[in-house]
Protein backbone atom coordinates (compact mmCIF):
# COMPACT_ATOMS: atom_id res chain seq x y z
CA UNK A 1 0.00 0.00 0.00
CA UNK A 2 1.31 3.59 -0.51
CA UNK A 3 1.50 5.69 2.50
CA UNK A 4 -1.31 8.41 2.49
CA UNK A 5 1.63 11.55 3.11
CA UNK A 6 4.63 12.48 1.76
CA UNK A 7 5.34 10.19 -1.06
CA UNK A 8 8.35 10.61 -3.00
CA UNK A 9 8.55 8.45 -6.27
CA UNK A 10 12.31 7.23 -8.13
CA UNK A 11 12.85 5.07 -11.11
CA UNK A 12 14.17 1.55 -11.40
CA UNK A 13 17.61 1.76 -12.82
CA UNK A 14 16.30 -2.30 -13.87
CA UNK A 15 15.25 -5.22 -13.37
CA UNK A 16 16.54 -8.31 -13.88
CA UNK A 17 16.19 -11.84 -13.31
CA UNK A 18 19.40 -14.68 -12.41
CA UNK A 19 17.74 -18.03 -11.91
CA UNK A 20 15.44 -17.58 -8.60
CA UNK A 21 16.53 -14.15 -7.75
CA UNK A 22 15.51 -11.03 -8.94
CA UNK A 23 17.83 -7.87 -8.37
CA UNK A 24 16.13 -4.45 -8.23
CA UNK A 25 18.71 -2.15 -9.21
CA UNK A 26 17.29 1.43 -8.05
CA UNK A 27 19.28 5.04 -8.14
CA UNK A 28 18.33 8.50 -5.68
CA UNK A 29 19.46 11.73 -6.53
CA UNK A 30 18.82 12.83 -2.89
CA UNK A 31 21.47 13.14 0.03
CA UNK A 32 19.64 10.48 1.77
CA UNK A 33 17.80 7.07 1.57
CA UNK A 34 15.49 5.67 3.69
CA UNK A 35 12.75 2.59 2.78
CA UNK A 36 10.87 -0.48 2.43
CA UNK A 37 9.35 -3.34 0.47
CA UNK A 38 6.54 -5.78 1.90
CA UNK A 39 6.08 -8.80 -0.32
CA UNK A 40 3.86 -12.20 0.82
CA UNK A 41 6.17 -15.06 -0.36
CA UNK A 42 6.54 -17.84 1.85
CA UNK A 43 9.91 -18.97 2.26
CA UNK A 44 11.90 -15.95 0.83
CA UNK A 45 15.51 -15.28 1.58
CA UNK A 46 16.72 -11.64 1.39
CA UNK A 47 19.68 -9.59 0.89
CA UNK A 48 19.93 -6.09 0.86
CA UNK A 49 22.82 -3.73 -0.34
CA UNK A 50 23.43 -0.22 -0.13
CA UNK A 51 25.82 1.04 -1.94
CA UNK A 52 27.23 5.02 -1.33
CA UNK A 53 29.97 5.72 -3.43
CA UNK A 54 32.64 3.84 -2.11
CA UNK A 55 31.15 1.98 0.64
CA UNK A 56 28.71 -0.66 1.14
CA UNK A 57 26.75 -1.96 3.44
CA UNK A 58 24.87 -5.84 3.00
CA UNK A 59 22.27 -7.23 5.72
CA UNK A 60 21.53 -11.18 5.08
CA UNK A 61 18.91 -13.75 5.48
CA UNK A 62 15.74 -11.56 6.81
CA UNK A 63 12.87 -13.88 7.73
CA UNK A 64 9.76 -12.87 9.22
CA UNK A 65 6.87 -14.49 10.61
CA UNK A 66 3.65 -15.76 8.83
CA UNK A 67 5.23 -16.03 5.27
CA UNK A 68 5.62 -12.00 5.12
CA UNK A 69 8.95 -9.99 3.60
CA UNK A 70 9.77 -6.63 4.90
CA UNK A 71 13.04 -5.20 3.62
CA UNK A 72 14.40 -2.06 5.06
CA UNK A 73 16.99 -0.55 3.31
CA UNK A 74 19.21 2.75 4.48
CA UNK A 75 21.48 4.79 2.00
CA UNK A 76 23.09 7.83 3.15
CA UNK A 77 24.94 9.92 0.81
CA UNK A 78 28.87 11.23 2.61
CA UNK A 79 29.30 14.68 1.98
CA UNK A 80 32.60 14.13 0.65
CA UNK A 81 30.99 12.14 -2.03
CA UNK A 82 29.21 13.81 -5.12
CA UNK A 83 28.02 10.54 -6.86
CA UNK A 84 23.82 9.52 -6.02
CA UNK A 85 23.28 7.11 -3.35
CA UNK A 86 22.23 3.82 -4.86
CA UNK A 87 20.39 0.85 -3.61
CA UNK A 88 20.35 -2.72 -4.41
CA UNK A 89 18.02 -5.34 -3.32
CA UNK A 90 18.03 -8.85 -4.22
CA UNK A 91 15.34 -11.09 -3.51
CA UNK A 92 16.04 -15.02 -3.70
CA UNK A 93 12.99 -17.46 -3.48
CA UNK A 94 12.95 -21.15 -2.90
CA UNK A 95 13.39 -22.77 -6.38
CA UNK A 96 10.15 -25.25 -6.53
CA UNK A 97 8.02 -25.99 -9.52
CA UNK A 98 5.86 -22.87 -8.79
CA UNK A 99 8.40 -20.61 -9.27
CA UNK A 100 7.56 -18.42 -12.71
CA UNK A 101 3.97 -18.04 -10.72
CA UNK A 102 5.91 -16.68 -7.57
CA UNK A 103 8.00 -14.47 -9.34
CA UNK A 104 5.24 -12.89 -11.16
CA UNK A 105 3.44 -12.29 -7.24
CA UNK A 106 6.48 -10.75 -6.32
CA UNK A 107 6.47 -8.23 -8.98
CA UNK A 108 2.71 -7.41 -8.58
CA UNK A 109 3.72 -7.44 -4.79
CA UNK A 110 6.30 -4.49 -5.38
CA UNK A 111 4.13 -2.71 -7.42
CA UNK A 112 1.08 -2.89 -4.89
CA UNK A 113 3.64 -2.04 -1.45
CA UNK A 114 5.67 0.29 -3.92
CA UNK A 115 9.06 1.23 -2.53
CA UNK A 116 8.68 4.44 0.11
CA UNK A 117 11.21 6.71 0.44
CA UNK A 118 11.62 9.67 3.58
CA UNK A 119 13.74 11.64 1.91
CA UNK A 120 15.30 14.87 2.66
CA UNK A 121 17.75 17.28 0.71
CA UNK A 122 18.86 20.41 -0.25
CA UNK A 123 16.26 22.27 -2.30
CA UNK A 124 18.51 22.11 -5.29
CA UNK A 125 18.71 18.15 -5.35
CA UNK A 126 15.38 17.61 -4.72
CA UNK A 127 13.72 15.37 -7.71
CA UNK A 128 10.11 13.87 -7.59
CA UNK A 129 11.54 10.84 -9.19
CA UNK A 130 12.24 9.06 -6.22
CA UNK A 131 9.74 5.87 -5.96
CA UNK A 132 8.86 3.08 -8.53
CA UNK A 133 6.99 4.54 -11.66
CA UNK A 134 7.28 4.29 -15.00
CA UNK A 135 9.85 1.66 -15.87
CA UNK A 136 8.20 -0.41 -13.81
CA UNK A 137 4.80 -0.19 -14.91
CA UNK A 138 5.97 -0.63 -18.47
CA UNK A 139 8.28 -3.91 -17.78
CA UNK A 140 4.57 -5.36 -16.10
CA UNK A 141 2.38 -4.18 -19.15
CA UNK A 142 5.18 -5.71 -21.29
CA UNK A 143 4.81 -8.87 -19.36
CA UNK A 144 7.68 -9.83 -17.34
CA UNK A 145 7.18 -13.35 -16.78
CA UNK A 146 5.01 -14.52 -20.03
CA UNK A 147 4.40 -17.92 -17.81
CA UNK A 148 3.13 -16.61 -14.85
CA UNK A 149 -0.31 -15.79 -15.66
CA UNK A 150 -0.08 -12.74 -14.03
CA UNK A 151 -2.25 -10.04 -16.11
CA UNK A 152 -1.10 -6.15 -16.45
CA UNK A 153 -0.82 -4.57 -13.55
CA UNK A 154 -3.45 -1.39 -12.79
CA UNK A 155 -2.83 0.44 -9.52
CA UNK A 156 -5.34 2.71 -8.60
CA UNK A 157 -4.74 4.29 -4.57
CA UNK A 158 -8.72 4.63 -4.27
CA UNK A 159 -11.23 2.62 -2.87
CA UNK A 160 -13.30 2.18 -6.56
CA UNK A 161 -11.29 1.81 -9.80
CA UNK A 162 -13.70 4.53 -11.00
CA UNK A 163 -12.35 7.22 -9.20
CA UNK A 164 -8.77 6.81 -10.81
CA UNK A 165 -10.15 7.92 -14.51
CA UNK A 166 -9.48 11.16 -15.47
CA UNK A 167 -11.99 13.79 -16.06
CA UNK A 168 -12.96 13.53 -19.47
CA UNK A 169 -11.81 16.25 -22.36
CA UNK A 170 -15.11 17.14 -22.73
CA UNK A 171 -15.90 17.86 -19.70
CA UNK A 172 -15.19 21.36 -19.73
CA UNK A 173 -16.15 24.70 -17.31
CA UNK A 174 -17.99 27.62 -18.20
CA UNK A 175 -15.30 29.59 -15.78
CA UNK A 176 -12.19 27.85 -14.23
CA UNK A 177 -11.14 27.98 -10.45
CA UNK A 178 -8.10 26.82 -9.96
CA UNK A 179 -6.70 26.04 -6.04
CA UNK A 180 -2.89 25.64 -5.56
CA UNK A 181 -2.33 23.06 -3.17
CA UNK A 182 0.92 22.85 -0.27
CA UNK A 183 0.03 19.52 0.66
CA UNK A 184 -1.49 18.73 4.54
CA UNK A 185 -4.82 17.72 4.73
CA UNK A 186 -6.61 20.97 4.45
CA UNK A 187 -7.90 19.35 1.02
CA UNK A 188 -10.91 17.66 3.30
CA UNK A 189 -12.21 20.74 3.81
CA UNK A 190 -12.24 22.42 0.59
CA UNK A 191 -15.65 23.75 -1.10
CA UNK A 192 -15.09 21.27 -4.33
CA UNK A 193 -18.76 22.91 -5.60
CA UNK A 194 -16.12 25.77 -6.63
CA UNK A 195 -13.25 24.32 -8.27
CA UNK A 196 -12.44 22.85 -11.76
CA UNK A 197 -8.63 21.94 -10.89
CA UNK A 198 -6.18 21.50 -7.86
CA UNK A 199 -2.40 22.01 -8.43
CA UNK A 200 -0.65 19.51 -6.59
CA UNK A 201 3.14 20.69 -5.59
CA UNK A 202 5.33 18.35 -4.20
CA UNK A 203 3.94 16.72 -1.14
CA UNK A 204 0.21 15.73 -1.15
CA UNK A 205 -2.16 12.90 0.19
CA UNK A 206 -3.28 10.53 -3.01
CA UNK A 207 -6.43 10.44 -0.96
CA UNK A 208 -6.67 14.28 -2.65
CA UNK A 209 -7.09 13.02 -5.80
CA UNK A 210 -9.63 10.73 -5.22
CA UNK A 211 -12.06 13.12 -3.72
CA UNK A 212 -11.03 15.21 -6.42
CA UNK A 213 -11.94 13.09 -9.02
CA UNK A 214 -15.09 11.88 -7.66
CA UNK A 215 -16.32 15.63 -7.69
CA UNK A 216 -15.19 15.83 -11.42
CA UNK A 217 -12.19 18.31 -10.33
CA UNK A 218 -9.12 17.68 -12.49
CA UNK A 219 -5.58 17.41 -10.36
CA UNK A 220 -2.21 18.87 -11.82
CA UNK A 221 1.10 18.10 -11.24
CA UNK A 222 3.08 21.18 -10.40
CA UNK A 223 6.31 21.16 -12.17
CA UNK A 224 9.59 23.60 -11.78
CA UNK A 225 11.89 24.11 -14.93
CA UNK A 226 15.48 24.73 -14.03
CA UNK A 227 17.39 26.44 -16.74
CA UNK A 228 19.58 23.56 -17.25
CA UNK A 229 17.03 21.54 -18.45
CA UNK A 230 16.30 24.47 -20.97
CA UNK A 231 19.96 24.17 -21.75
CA UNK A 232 20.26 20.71 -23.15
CA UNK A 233 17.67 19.10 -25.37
CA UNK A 234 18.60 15.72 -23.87
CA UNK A 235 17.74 16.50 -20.60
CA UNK A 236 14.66 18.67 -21.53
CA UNK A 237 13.36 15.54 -23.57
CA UNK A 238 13.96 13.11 -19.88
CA UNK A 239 12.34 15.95 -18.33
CA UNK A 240 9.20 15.63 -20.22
CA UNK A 241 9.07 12.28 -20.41
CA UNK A 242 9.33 11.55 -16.58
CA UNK A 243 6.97 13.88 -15.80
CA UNK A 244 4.42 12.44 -18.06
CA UNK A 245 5.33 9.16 -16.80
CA UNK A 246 4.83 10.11 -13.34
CA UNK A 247 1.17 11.85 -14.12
CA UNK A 248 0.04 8.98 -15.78
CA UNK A 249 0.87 6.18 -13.35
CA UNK A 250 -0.57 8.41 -10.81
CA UNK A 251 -3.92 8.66 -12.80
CA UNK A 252 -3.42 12.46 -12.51
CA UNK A 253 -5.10 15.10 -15.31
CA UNK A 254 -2.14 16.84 -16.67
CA UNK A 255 0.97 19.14 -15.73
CA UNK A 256 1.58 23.14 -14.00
CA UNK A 257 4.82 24.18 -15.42
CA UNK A 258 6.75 27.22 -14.22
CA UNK A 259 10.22 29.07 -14.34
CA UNK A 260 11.43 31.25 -11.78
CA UNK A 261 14.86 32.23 -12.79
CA UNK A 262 15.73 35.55 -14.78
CA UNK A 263 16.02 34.78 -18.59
CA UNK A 264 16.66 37.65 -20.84
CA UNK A 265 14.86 38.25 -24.55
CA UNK A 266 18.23 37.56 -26.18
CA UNK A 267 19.12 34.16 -24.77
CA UNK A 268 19.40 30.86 -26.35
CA UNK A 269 16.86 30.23 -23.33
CA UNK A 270 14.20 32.51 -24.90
CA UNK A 271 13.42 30.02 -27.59
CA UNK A 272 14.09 27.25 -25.70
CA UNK A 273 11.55 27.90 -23.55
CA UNK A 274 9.15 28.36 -25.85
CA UNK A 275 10.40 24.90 -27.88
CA UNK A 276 10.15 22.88 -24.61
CA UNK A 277 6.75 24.00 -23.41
CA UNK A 278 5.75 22.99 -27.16
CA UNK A 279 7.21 19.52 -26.70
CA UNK A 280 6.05 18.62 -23.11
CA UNK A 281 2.65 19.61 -24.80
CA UNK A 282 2.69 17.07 -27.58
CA UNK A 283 4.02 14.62 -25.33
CA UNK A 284 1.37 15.00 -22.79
CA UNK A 285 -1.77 14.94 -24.90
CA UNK A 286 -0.25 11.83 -26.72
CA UNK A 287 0.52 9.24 -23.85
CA UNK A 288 -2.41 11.43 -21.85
CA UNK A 289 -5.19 12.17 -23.89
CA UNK A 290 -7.11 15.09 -22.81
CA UNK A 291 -4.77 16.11 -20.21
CA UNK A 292 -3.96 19.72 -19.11
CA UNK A 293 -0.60 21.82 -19.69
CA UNK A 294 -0.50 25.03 -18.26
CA UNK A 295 2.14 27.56 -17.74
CA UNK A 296 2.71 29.83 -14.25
CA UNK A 297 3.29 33.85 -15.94
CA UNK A 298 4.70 36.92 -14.28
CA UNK A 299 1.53 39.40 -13.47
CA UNK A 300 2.90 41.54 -16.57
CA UNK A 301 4.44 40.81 -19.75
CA UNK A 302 7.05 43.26 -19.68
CA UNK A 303 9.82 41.43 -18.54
CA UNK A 304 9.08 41.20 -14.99
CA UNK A 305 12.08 40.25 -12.80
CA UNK A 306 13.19 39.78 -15.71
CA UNK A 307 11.44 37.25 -16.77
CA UNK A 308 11.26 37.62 -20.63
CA UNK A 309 9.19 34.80 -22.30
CA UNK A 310 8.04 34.71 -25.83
CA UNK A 311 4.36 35.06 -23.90
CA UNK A 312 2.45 34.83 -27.12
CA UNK A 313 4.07 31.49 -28.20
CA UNK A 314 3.82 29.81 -24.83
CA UNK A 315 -0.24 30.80 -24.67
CA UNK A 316 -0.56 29.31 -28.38
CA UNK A 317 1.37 26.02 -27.22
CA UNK A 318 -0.56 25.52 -23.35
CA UNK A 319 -4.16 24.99 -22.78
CA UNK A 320 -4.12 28.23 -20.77
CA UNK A 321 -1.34 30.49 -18.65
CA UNK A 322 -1.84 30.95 -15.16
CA UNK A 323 -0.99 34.49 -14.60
CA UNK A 324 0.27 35.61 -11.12
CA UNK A 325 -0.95 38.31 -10.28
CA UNK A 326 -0.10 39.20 -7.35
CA UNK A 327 4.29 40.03 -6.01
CA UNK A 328 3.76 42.91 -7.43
CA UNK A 329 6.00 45.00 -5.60
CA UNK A 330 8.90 42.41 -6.21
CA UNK A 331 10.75 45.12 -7.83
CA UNK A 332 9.96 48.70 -5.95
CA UNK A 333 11.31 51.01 -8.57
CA UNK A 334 10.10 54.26 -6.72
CA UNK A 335 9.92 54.77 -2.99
CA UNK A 336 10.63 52.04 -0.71
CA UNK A 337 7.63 51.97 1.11
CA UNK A 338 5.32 48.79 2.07
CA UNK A 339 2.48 48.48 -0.78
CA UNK A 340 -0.40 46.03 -1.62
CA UNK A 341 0.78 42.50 -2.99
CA UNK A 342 -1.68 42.88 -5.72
CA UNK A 343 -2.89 46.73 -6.21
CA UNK A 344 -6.07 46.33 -8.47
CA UNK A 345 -4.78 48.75 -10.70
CA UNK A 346 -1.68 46.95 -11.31
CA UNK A 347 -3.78 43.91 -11.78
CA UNK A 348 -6.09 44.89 -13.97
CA UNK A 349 -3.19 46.69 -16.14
CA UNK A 350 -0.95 43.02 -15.87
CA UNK A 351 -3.78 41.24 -17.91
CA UNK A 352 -4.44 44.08 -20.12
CA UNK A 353 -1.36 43.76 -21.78
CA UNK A 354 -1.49 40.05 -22.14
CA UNK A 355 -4.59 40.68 -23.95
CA UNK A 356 -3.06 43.45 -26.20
CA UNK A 357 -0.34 40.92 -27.33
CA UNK A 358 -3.22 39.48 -28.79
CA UNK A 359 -3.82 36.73 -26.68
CA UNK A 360 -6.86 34.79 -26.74
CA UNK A 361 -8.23 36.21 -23.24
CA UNK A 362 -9.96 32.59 -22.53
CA UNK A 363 -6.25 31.53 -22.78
CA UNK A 364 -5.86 33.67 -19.78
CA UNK A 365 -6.23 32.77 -15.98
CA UNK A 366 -6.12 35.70 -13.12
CA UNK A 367 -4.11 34.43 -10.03
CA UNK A 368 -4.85 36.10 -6.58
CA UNK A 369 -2.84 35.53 -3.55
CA UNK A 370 -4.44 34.19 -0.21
CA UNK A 371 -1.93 35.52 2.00
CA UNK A 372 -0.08 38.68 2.77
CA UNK A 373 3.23 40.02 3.48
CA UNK A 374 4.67 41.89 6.51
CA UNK A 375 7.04 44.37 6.08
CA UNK A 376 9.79 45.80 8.91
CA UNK A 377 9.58 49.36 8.83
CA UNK A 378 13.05 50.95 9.38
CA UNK A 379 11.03 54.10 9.42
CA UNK A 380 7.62 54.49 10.83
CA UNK A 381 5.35 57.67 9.99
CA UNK A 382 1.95 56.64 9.97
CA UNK A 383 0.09 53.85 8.95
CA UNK A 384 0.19 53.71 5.07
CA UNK A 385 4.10 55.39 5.27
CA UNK A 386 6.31 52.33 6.42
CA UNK A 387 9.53 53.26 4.78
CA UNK A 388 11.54 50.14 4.39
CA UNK A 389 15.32 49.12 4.77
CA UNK A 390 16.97 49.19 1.07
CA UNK A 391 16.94 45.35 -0.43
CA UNK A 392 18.17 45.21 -4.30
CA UNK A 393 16.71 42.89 -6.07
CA UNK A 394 17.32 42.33 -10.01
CA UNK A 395 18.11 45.94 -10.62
CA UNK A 396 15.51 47.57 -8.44
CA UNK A 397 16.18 49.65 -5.22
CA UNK A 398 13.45 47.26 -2.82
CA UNK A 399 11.65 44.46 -2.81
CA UNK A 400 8.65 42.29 -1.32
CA UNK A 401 11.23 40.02 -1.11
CA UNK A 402 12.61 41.47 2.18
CA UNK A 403 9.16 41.11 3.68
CA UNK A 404 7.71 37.51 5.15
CA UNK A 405 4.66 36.01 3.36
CA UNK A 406 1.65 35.72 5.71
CA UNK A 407 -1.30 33.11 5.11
CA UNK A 408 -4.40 34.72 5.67
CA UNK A 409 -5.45 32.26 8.18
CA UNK A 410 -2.55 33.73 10.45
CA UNK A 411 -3.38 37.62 9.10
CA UNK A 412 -6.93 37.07 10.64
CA UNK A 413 -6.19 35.95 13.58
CA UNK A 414 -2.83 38.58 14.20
CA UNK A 415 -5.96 41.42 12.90
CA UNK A 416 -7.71 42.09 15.96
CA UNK A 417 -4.14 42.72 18.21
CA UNK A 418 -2.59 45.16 16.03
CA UNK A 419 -2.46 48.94 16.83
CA UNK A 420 -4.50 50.47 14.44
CA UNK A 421 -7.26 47.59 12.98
CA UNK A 422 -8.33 46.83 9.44
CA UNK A 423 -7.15 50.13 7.49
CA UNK A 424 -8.25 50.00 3.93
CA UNK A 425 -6.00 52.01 1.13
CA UNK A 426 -8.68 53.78 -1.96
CA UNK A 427 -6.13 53.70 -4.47
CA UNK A 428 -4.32 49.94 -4.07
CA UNK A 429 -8.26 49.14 -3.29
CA UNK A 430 -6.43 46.37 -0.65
CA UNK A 431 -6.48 45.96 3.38
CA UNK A 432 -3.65 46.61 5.39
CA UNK A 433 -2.87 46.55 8.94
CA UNK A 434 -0.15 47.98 11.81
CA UNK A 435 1.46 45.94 14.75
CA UNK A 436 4.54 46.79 17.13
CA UNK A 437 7.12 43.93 17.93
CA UNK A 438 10.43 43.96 19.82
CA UNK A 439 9.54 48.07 19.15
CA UNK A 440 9.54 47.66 15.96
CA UNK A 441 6.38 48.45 14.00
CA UNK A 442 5.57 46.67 11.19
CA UNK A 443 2.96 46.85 8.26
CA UNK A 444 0.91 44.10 6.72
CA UNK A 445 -0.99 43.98 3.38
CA UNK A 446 -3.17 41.45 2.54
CA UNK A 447 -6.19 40.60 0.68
CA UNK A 448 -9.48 39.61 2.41
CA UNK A 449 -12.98 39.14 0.47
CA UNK A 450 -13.76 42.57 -0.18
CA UNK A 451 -10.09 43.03 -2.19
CA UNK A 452 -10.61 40.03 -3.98
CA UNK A 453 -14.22 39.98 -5.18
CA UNK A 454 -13.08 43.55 -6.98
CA UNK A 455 -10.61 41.86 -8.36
CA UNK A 456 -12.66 39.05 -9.44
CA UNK A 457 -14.81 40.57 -11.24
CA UNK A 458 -12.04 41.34 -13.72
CA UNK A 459 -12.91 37.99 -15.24
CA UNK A 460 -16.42 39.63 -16.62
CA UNK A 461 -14.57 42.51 -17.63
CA UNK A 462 -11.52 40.79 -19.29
CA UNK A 463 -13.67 37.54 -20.46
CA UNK A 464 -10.99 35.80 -18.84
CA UNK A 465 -10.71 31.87 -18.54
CA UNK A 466 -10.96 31.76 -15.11
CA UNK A 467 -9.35 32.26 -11.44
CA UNK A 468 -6.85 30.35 -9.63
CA UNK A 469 -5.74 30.95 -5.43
CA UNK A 470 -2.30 30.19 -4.03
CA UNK A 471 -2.85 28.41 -1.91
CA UNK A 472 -5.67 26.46 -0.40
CA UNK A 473 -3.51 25.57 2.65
CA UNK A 474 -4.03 28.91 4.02
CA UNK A 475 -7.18 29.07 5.22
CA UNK A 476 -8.67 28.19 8.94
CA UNK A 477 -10.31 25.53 8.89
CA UNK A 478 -11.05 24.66 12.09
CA UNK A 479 -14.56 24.28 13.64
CA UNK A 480 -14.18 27.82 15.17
CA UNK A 481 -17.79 29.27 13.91
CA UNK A 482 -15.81 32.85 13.13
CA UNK A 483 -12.82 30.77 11.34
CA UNK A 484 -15.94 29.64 9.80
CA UNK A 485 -17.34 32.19 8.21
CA UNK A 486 -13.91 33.79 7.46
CA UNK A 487 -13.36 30.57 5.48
CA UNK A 488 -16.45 30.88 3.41
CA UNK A 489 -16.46 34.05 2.80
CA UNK A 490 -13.00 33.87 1.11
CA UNK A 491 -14.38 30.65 -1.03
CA UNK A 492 -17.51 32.91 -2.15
CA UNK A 493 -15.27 35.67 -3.23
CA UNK A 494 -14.04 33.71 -5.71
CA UNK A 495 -17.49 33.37 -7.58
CA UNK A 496 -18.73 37.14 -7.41
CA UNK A 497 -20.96 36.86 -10.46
């Protein structure tokens, strides 16, 4: 069975078969290694090896009681050492005349236990690919063991098979609502009357997907492009390909892509970009038919943090772009004072001149923030006038970098002990707040219902595709009858109209 949190899946390196034994040959591209494998095979001698680097380490003849097979396995990565840990595990079964119909339980038996991995790492070496997928799910529909009269394998997490299709092409939404997901089990709570799609990043329950499937709600895999995969076809090509692997063994609806590095207009990157988004889209709707790919956009097209994408292209290639529009004040070009994450203004501008690129606005989805930030003043005047320390960031004097983001679950309840209340600012048309720590005052700006049902209705205006909220996480959802109502109230701003 796979665990209900935290799974982290890596690909077989191979599997093959000497006599009795089968050897599992598996690599991780994390600092550290940590699982299992249950199998129900009467009889079965084990032997697991680690290997890391230059060392090894081999544990022998592990029986356990009642016929059952649990192999732990550790693999920790020396920090002298730059190669991936690697782990082998071979499994030798009692040679009888049953033994083709053994071997073929065994490899259902892997598949249905899967191999869990804890893992932890720096954020740089951090790979989803980290529990049996793809390979393996091809070598069973291929057929292993032609004698053992084992069928191919279909592993759906869910309690009914019915709830691992995916929502069907056709089934399409009038409007889109989109909800971000940080993994947790906030998920249980969420009004699924309102949402089309959940982006999935990378921790989550599989239990989400079932309950979003059963209420016809699509689930993405959220995917980050580093610009070394933009570099090299090869590894943009295993990029794709593992990543549509990985969505369709895990029955999911399709793929959030996004690139958060600066990459200028004349680059080799600018194209290639463009040329991989293209590809991971042909790949996708062939092995996944009706399947999503989107794209994560700055909230302008101007080279924001400079983040210069051929725009136009990549909304011609993806099903839709998912424009953020909210960080706004990432780059403070004017005074350094603390400002709305997402000044309507500002928004409404942002997806203007998408549109005016000429793209199609139903190619077009408006992302609002459900959280704030909180900025240090270094200079306090008045509430509204929090001059802030000087923080470069990509060529601009400050930034909402220097501040700490805020979920709105935590803004509500921090509200009612600040100095001066809910203050509301005319011209950013977005709340804002003042508290005093360590005597330091400090200024928060967030958005609450009222901010974002004005900003919703931009969808009417723009004839936009639809809405998405980062992230679903950060509401209260507790039984509190004011978290309550707080809750709901930020769900039904989402569907002004």
């Amino acid at each position: 069975m796979v665990e209900k949190a935290q799974q982290h899946f890596f690909f077989l390196k191979g599997i093959k078969k000497f006599g009795t034994s089968i050897r599992i040959l598996t690599n991780s591209y994390r600092s550290s290694l940590y699982g299992f494998i249950m199998a129900t095979l009467p009889g079965t001698i084990v032997q697991a090896q680690t290997r890391i680097a230059n060392k090894k380490k081999v544990e022998k003849n592990r029986d356990f009681k009642q016929g059952k097979l649990r192999l732990e396995f550790r693999a920790q990565r020396h920090r002298a050492y730059r190669q991936p840990g690697a782990a082998q595990i071979n499994l030798t079964l009692p040679n009888n005349a049953h033994i083709q119909r053994i071997l073929g339980l065994l490899i259902v038996k892997l598949v249905d236990v899967v191999i869990i991995l804890q893992l932890s790492s720096s954020p740089s070496e951090r790979m989803r690919w980290s529990l049996v997928s793809a390979q393996l799910v091809a070598v069973l529909a291929l057929g292993i063991l032609p004698g053992s009269g084992i069928s191919p394998w279909h592993w759906c997490p869910c309690s009914s098979p019915n709830l691992c299709d995916r929502v069907p092409a056709d089934h399409q939404y009038q409007v889109e609502a989109i909800v971000f997901d940080n993994g947790g089990s906030s998920w249980k709570h969420y009004d699924w009357s309102k949402i089309t799609a959940v982006v999935l990043g990378e921790r989550f329950d599989l239990s989400l997907l079932c309950s979003a499937h059963e209420h016809k709600v699509r689930v993405i895999l959220k995917a980050k492009i580093n610009l070394d995969v933009l570099a090299d076809q090869i590894h943009s090509k295993r990029w794709i390909t593992r990543n549509a692997d990985f969505v369709k063994t895990l029955h999911m609806d399709g793929i959030n892509m996004e690139v958060r590095q600066a990459i200028n207009n004349e680059s080799t990157l600018y194209n290639g970009l463009t040329r991989m988004i293209r590809d991971t889209v042909e790949m996708f709707h062939e092995k996944i038919p009706g399947s999503q790919v989107t794209f994560n956009a700055p909230w302008s097209p101007h080279c924001v943090d400079d983040q210069c994408y051929d725009f136009v292209e990549l909304a011609k290639a993806c099903d839709y772009l998912i424009v953020k529009s909210f960080d706004v004040q990432s780059q403070m070009w004017d005074e350094c004072f603390a400002k709305a994450n997402a000044p309507y203004d500002k928004v409404f501008s942002g997806l203007s001149a998408y549109v005016k690129l000429g793209i199609d606005p139903k190619k077009l989805v408006m992302g609002i923030p459900w959280f704030g930030y909180d900025y240090p003043c270094e200079r306090f005047f008045e509430p509204g006038r929090c001059n802030l320390e000087e923080y470069s960031f990509r060529g601009a004097r400050c930034s909402s970098e220097k501040a700490k983001v805020v979920p709105y679950k935590d803004i509500i309840q921090q509200l009612p002990k600040s100095i001066t209340g809910r203050y509301w600012d005319d011209n950013y048309k977005a709340p804002y707040y003042v508290y005093k720590k360590d005597d330091q005052y400090h200024e928060v700006w967030y958005d609450d219902p009222e901010s974002i049902s004005l900003k919703s209705s931009i969808l009417k205006k723009l004839k936009l595709r639809g809405i998405s909220v980062s992230a679903g996480n950060n509401l209260n959802y507790s039984t509190n009858p004011l978290a309550a109502m707080q809750t709901e109230e930020m769900w039904n701003a989402l569907c002004p109209f």
